[in-house]
C-alpha atoms as a PDB file:
ATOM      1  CA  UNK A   1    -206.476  14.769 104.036  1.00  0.00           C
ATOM      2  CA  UNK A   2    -208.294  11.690 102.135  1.00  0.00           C
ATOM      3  CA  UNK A   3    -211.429  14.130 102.154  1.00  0.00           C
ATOM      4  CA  UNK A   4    -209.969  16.705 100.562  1.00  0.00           C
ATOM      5  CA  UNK A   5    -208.282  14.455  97.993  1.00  0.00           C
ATOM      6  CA  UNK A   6    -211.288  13.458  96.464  1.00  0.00           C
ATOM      7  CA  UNK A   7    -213.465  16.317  97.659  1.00  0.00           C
ATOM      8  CA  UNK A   8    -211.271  18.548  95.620  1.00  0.00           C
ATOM      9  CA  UNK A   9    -209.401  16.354  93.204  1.00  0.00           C
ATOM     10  CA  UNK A  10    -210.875  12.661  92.567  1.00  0.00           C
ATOM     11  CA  UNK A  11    -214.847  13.073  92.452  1.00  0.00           C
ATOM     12  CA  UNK A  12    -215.074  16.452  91.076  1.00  0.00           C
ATOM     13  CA  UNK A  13    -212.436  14.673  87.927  1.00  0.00           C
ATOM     14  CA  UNK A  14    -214.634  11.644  87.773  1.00  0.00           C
ATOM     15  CA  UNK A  15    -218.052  13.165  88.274  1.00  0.00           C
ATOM     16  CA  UNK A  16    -217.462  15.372  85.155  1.00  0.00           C
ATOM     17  CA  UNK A  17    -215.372  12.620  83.381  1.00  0.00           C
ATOM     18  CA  UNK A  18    -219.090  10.874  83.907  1.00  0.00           C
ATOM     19  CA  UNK A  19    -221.037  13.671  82.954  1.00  0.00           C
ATOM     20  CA  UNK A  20    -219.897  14.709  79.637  1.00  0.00           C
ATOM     21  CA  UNK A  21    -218.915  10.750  78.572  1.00  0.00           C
ATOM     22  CA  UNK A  22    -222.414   9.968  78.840  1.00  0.00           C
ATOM     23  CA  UNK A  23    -224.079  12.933  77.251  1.00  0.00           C
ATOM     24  CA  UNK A  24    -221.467  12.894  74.235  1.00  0.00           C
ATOM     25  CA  UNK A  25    -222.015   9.483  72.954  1.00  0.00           C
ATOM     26  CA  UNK A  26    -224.004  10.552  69.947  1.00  0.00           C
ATOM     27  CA  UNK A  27    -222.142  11.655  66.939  1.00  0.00           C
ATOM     28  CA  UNK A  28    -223.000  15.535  67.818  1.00  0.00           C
ATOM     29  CA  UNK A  29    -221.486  16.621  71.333  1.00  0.00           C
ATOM     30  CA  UNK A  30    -224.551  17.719  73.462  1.00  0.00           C
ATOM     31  CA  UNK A  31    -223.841  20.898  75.997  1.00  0.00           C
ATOM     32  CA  UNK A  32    -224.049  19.431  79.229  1.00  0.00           C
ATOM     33  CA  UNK A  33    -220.184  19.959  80.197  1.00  0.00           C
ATOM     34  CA  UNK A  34    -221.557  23.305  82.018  1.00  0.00           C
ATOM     35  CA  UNK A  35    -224.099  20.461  83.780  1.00  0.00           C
ATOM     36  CA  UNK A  36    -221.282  18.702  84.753  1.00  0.00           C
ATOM     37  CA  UNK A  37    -219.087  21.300  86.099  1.00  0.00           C
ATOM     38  CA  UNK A  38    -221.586  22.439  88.288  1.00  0.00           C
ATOM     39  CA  UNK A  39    -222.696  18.465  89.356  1.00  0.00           C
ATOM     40  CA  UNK A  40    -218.629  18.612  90.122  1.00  0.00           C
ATOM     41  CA  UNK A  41    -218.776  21.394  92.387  1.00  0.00           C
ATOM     42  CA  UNK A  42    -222.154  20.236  94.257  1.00  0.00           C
ATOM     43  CA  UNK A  43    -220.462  17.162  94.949  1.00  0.00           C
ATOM     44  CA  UNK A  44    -216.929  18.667  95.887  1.00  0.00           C
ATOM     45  CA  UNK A  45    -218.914  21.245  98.624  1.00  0.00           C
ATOM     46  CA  UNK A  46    -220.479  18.128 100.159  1.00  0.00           C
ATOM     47  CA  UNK A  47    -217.436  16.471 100.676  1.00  0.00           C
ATOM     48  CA  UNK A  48    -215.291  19.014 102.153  1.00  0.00           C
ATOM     49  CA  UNK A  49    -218.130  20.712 104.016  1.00  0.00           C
ATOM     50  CA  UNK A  50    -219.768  17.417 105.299  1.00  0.00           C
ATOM     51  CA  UNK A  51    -223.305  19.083 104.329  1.00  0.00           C
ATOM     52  CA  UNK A  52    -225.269  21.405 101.784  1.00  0.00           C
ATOM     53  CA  UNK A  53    -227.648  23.751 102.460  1.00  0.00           C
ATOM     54  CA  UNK A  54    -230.521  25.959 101.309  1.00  0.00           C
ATOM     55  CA  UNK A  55    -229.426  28.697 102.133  1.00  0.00           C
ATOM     56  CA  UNK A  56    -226.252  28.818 103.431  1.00  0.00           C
ATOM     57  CA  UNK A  57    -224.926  30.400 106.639  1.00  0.00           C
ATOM     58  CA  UNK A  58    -221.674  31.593 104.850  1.00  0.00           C
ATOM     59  CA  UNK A  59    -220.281  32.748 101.838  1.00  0.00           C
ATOM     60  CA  UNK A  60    -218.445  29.991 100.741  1.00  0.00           C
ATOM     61  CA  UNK A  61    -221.134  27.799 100.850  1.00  0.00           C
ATOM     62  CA  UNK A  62    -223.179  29.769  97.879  1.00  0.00           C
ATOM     63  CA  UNK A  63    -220.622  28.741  95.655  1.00  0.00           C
ATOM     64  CA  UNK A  64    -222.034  25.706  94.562  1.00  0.00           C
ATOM     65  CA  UNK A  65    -225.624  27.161  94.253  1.00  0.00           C
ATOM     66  CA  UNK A  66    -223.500  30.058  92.164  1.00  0.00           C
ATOM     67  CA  UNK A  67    -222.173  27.103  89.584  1.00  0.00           C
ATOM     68  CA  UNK A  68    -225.896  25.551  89.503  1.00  0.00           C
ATOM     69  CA  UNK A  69    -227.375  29.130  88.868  1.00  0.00           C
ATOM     70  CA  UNK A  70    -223.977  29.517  86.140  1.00  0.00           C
ATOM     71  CA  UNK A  71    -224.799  26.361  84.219  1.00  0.00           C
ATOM     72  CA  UNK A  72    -228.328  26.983  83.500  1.00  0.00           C
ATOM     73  CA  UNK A  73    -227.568  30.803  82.621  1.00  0.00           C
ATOM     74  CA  UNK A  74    -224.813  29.463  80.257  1.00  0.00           C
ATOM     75  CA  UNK A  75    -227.332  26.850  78.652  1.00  0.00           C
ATOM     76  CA  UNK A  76    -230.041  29.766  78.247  1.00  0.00           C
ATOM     77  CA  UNK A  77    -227.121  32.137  76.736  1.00  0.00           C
ATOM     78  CA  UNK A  78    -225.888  29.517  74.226  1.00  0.00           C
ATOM     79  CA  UNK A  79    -229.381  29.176  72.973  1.00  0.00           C
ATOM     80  CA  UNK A  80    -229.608  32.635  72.632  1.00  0.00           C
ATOM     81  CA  UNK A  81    -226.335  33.614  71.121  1.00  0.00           C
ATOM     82  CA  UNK A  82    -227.103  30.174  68.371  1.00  0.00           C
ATOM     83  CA  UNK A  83    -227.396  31.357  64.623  1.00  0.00           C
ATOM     84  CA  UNK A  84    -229.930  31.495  63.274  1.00  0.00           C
ATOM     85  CA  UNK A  85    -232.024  33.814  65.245  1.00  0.00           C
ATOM     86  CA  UNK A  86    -228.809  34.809  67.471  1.00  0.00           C
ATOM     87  CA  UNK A  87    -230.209  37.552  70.330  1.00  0.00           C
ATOM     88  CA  UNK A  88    -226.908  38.104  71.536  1.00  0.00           C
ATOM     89  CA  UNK A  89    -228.384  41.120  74.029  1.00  0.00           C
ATOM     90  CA  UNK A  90    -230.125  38.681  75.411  1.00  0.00           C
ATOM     91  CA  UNK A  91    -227.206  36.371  76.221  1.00  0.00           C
ATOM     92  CA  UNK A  92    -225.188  39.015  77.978  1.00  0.00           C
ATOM     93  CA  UNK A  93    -228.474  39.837  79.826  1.00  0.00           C
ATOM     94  CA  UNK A  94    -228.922  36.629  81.349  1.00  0.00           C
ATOM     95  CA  UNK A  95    -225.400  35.823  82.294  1.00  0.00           C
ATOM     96  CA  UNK A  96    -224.815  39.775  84.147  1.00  0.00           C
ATOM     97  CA  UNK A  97    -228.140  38.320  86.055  1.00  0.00           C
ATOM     98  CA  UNK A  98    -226.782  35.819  87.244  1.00  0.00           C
ATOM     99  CA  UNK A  99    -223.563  37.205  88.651  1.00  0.00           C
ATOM    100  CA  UNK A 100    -225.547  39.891  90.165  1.00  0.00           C
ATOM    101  CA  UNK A 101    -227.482  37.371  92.059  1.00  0.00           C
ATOM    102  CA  UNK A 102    -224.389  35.585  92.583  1.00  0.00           C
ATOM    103  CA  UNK A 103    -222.635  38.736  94.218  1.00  0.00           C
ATOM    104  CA  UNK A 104    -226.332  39.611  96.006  1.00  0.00           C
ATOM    105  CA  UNK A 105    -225.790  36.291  97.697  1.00  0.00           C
ATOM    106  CA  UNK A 106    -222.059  36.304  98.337  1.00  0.00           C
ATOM    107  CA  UNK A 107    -222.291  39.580  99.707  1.00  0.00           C
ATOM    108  CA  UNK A 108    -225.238  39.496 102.022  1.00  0.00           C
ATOM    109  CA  UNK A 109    -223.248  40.102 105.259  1.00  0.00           C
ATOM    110  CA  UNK A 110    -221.752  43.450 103.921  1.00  0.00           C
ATOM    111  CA  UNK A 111    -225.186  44.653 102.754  1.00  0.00           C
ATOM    112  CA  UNK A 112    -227.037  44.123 105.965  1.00  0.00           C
ATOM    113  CA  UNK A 113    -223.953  45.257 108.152  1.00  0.00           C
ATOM    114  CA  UNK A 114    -221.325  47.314 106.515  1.00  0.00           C
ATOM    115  CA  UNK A 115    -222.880  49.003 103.074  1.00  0.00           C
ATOM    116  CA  UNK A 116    -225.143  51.789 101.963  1.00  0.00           C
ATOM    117  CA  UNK A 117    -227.874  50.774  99.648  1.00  0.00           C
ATOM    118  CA  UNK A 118    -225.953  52.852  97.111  1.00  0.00           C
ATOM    119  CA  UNK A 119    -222.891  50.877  97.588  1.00  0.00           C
ATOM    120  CA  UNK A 120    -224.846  47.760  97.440  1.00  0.00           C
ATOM    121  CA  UNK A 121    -226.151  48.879  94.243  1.00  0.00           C
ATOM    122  CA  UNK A 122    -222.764  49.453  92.902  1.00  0.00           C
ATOM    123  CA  UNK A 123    -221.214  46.471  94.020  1.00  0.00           C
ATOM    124  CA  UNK A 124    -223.528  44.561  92.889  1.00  0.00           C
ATOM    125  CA  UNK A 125    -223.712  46.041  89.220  1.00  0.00           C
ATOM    126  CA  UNK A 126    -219.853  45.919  88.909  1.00  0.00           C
ATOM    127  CA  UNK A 127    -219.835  42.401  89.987  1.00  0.00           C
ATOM    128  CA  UNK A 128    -222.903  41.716  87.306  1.00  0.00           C
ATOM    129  CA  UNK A 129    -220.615  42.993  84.850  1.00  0.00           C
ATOM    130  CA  UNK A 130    -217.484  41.572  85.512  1.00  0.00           C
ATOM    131  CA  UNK A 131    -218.972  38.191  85.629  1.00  0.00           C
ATOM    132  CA  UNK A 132    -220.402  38.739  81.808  1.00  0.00           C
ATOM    133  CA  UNK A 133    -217.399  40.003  80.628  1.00  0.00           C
ATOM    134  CA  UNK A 134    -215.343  37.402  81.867  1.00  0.00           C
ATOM    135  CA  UNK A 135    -217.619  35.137  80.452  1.00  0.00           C
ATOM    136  CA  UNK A 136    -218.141  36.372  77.196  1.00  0.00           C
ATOM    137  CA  UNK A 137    -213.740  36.893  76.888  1.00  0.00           C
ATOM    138  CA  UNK A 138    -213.632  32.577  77.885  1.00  0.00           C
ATOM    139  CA  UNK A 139    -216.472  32.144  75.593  1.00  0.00           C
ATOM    140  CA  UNK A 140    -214.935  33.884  72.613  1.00  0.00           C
ATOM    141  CA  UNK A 141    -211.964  32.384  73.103  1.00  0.00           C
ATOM    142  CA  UNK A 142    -212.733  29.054  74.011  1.00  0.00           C
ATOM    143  CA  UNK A 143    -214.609  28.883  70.382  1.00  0.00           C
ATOM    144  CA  UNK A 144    -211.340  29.512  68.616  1.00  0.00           C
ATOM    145  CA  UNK A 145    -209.799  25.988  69.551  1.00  0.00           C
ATOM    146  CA  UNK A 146    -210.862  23.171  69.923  1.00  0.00           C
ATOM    147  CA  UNK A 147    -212.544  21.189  73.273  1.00  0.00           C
ATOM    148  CA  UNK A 148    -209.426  20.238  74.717  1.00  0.00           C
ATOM    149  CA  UNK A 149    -207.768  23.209  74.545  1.00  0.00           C
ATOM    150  CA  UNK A 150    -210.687  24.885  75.702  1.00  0.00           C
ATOM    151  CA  UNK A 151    -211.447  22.625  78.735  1.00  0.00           C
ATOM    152  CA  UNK A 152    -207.366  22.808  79.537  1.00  0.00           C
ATOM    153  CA  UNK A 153    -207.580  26.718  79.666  1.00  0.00           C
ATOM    154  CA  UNK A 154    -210.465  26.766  81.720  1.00  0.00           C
ATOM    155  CA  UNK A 155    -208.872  24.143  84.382  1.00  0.00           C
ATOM    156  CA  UNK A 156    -205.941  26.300  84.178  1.00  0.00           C
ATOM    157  CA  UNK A 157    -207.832  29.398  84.996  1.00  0.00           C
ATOM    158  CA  UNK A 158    -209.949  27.821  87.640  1.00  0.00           C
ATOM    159  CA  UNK A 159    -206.562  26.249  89.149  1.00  0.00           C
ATOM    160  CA  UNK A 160    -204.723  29.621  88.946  1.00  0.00           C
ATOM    161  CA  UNK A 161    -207.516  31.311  91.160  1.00  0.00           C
ATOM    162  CA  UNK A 162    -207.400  28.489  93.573  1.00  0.00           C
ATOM    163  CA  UNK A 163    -203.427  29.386  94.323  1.00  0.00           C
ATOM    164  CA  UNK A 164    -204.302  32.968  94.249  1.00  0.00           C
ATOM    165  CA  UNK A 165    -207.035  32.315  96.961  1.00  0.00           C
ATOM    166  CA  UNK A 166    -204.533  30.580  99.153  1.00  0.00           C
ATOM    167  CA  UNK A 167    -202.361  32.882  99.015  1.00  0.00           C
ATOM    168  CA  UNK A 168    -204.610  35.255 100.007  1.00  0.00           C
ATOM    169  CA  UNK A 169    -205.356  33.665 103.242  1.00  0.00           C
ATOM    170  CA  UNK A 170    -208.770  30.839 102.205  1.00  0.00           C
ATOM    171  CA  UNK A 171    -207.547  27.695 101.823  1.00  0.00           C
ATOM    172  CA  UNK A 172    -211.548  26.776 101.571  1.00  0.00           C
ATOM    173  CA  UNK A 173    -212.099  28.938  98.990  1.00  0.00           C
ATOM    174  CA  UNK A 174    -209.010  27.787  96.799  1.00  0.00           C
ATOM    175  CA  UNK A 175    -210.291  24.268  97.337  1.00  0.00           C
ATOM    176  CA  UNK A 176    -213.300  25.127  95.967  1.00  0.00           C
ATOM    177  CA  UNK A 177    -211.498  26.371  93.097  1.00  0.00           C
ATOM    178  CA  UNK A 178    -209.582  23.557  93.062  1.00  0.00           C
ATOM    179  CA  UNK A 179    -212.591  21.110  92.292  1.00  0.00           C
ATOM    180  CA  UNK A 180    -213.853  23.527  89.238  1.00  0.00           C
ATOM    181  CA  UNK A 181    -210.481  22.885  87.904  1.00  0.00           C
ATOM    182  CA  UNK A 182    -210.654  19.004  88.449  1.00  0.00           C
ATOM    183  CA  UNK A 183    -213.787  18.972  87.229  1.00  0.00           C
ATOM    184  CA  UNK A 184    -212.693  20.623  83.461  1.00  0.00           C
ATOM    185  CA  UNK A 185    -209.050  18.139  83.784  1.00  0.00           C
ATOM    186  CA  UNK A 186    -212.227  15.564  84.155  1.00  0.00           C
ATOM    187  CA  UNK A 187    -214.077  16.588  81.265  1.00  0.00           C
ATOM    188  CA  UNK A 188    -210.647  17.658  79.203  1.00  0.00           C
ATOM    189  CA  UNK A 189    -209.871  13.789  79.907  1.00  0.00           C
ATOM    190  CA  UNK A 190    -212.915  12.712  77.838  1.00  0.00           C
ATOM    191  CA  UNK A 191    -212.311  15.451  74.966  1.00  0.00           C
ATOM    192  CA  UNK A 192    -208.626  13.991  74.543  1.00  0.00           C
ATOM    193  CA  UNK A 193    -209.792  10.438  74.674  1.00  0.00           C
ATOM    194  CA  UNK A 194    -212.493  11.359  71.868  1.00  0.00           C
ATOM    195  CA  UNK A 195    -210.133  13.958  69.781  1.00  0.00           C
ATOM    196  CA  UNK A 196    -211.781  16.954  70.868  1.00  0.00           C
ATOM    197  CA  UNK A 197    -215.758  15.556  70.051  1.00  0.00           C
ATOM    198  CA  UNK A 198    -216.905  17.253  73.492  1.00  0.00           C
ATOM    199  CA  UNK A 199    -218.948  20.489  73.893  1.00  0.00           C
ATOM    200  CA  UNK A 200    -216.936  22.621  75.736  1.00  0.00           C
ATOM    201  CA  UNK A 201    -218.928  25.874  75.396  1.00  0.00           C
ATOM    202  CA  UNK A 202    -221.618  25.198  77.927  1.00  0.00           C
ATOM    203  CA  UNK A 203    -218.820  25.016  80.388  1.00  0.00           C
ATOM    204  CA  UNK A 204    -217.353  28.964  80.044  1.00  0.00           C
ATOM    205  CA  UNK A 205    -220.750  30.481  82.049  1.00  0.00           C
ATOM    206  CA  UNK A 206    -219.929  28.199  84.979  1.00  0.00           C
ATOM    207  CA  UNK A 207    -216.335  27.932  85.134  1.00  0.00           C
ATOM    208  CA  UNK A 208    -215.898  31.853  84.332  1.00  0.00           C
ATOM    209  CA  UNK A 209    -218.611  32.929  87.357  1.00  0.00           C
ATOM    210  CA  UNK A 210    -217.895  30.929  89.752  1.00  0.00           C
ATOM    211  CA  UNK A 211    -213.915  32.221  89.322  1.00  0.00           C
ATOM    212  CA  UNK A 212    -215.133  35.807  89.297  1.00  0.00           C
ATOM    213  CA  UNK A 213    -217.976  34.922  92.490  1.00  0.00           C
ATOM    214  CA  UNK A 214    -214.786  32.697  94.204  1.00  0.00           C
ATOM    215  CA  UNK A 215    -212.376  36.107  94.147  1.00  0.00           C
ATOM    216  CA  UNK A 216    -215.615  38.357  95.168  1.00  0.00           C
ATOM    217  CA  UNK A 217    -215.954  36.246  98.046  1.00  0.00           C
ATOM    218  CA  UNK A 218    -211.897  36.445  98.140  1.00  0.00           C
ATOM    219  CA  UNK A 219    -211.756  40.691  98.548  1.00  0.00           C
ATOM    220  CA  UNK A 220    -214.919  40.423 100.888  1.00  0.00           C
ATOM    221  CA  UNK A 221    -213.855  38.093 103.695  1.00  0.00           C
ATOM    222  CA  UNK A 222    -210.193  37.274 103.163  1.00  0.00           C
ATOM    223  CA  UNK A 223    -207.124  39.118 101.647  1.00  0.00           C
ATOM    224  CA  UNK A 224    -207.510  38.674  98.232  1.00  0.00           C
ATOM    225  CA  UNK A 225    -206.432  42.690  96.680  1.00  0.00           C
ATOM    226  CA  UNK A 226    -207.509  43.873  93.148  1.00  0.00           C
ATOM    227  CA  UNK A 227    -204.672  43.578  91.312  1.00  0.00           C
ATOM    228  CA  UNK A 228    -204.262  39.276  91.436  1.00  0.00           C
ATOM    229  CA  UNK A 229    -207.878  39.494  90.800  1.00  0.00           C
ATOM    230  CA  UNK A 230    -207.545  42.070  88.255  1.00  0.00           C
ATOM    231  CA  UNK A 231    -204.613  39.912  86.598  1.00  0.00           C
ATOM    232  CA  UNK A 232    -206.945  36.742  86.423  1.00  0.00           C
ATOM    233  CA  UNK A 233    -209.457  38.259  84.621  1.00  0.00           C
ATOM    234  CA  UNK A 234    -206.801  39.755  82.344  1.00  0.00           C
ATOM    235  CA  UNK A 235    -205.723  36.044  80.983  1.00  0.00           C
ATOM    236  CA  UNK A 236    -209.262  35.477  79.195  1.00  0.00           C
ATOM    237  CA  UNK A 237    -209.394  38.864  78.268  1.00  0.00           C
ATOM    238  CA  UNK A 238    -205.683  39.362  76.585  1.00  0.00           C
ATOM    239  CA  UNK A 239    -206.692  35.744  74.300  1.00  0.00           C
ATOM    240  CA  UNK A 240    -210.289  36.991  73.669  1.00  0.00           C
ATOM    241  CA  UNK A 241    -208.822  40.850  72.709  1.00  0.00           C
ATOM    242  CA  UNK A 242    -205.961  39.026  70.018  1.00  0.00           C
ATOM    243  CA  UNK A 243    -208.457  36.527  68.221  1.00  0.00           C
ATOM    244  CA  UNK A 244    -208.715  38.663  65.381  1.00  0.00           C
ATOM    245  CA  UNK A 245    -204.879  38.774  64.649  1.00  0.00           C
ATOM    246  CA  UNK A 246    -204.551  35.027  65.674  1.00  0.00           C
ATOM    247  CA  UNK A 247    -207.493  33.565  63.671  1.00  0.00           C
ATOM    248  CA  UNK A 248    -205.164  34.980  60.972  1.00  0.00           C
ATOM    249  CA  UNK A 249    -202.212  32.700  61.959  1.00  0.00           C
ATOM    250  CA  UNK A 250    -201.443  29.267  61.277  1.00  0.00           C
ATOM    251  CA  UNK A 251    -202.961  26.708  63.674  1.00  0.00           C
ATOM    252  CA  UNK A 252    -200.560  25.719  65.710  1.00  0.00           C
ATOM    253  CA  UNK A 253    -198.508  29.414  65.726  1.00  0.00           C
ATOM    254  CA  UNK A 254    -202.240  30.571  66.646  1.00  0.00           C
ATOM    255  CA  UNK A 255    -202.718  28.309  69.866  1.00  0.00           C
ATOM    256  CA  UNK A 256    -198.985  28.534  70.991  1.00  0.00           C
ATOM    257  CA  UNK A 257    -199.676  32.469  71.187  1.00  0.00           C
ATOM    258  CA  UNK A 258    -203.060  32.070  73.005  1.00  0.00           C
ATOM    259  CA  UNK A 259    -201.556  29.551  75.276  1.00  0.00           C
ATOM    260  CA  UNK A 260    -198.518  31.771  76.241  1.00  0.00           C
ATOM    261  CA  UNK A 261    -200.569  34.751  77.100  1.00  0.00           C
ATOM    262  CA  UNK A 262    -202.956  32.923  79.768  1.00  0.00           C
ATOM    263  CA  UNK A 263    -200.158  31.671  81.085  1.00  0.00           C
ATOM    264  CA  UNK A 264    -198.307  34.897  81.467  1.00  0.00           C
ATOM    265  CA  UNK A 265    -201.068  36.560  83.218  1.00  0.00           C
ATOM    266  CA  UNK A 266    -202.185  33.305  85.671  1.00  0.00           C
ATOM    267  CA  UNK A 267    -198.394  33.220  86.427  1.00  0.00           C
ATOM    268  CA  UNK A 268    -198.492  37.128  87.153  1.00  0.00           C
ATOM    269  CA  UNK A 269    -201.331  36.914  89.261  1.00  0.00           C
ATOM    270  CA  UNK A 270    -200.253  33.821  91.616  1.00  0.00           C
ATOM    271  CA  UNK A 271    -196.964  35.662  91.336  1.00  0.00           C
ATOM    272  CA  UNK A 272    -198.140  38.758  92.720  1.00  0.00           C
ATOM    273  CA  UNK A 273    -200.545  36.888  94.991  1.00  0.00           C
ATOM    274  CA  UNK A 274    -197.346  35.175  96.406  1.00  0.00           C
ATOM    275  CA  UNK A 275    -195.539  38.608  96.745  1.00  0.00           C
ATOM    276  CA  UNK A 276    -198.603  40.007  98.792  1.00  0.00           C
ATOM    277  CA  UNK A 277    -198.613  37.147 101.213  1.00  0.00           C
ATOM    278  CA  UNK A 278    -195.275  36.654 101.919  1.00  0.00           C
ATOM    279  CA  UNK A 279    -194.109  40.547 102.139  1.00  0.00           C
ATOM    280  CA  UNK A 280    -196.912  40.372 105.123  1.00  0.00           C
ATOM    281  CA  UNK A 281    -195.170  40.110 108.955  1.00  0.00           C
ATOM    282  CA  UNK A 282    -196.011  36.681 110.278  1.00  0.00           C
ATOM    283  CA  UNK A 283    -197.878  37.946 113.241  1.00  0.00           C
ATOM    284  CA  UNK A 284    -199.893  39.787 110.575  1.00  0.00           C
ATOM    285  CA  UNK A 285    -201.398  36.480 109.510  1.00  0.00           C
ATOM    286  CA  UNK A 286    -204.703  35.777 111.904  1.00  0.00           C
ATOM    287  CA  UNK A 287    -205.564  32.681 110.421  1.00  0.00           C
ATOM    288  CA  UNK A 288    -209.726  31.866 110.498  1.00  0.00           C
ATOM    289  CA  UNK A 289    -211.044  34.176 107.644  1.00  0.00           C
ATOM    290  CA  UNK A 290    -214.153  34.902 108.329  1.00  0.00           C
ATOM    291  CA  UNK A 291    -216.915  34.374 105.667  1.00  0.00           C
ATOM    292  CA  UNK A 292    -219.584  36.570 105.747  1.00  0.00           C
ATOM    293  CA  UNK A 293    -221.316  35.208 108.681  1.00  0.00           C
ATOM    294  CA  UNK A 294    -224.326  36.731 109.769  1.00  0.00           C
END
């Protein structure tokens, strides 16, 4: 139990509490709160897990690699997607590259074992795309507000797929989840103690793929359906969809109404997540998911 305290809650919180306090002392916030998600995670998978490796035997364990791989993809995005010379395309390009080698990895199992090539194809070029459209929805809407409300939406998000994932039968999984939500409550913690002077950017490409790799790994190996997943994504994607119409509001009217629809569709999708498991007969329950070993 003291493991999984501060495997999931304590050093994830304090790692990126670290991170982003020492790379935003300057008077211009630097992006390394991506950096420090992904340090979070790293650090929360060698807890729990006792180890790291390479290449990992499951699939759980490429979620840390997947928030590595995230964090550089979102550093190389923001530079591309930066005014002047914004190359938007290019963004997009890098970030759908890394969820498909995210979902390659994740899904190596079912592509040896159960798939077609064609299906791997498929899955793998949905998955590319979910990932950068889940992205770009956190990123468009985490640049309407400020750092803290940023960083407190993506903890929210990352804490809403954790439930969902216990619910669904991975209580690994969800913890995983859990520390990429400790780890944005760590770095929110800074951006309230310094008024919102924190980038929070850098952070959607990390938090937003590893949710999106977390409930891939969720439908593949333990009983995660599409519509909780489906209802996660639709939180970033309902506040990204109304910017236009709220950036038209007053400030606080404009949050409020951002605020209320994430929550609406996190609370649908643990609520629906909570239907699922509970509607099941308890003998139905087999306990040990398995994840993807080969």
């Amino acid at each position: 139990m003291t493991t999984v305290l501060l495997g999931v809650a304590l050093v994830p919180a304090a790692v990126a509490a670290a991170v982003v306090a020492l790379a935003g002392r300057g008077a211009v916030p630097r992006p390394w709160t991506g950096a420090a998600v992904a340090a979070a995670a790293v650090a929360s998978a060698a807890l729990v897990s006792g180890r790291l490796e390479l290449v990992p035997g499951d699939a759980a364990g490429w979620i840390p690699h997947v928030a590595v791989v995230a964090a550089a993809a979102g550093w190389l995005a923001g530079r591309f997607d930066r005014p002047p010379a914004a190359r938007p395309a290019l963004a997009w390009l890098v970030v759908a590259a890394a969820a498909a080698l995210a979902a390659a990895a994740l899904s190596r199992a079912a592509i040896r074992y159960r798939w077609t090539p064609a299906e791997a194809g498929g899955w793998i070029a949905a998955a590319a795309a979910a990932g950068a459209i889940v992205w770009r929805a956190l990123a468009r809407a985490a640049a309407a507000v400020d750092a803290r409300a940023a960083l407190a939406a993506y903890a929210a998000l990352a804490g809403a797929t954790g439930a969902v994932l216990g619910l669904a039968g991975s209580a690994r999984l969800g913890m995983l989840a859990g520390a990429i939500a400790s780890a944005s409550a760590g770095a929110w913690a800074v951006a309230v103690a310094r008024r919102g002077r924190v980038d929070a950017a850098s952070a959607a490409a990390p938090v937003a793929l590893a949710c999106v790799a977390l409930a891939l790994t969720g439908g593949l190996y333990a009983e995660l359906r599409a519509l909780p997943a489906a209802l996660l994504a639709a939180g970033p994607l309902a506040v990204a969809a109304v910017e236009p119409i709220a950036a038209r509001w007053p400030r606080r009217r404009a949050l409020a109404a951002r605020a209320a629809l994430l929550a609406v569709a996190l609370a649908a999708a643990v609520g629906v997540a909570a239907r699922d498991r509970f509607a099941e007969p308890a003998a139905a329950d087999s306990g040990d998911v398995p994840y993807g070993y080969e």
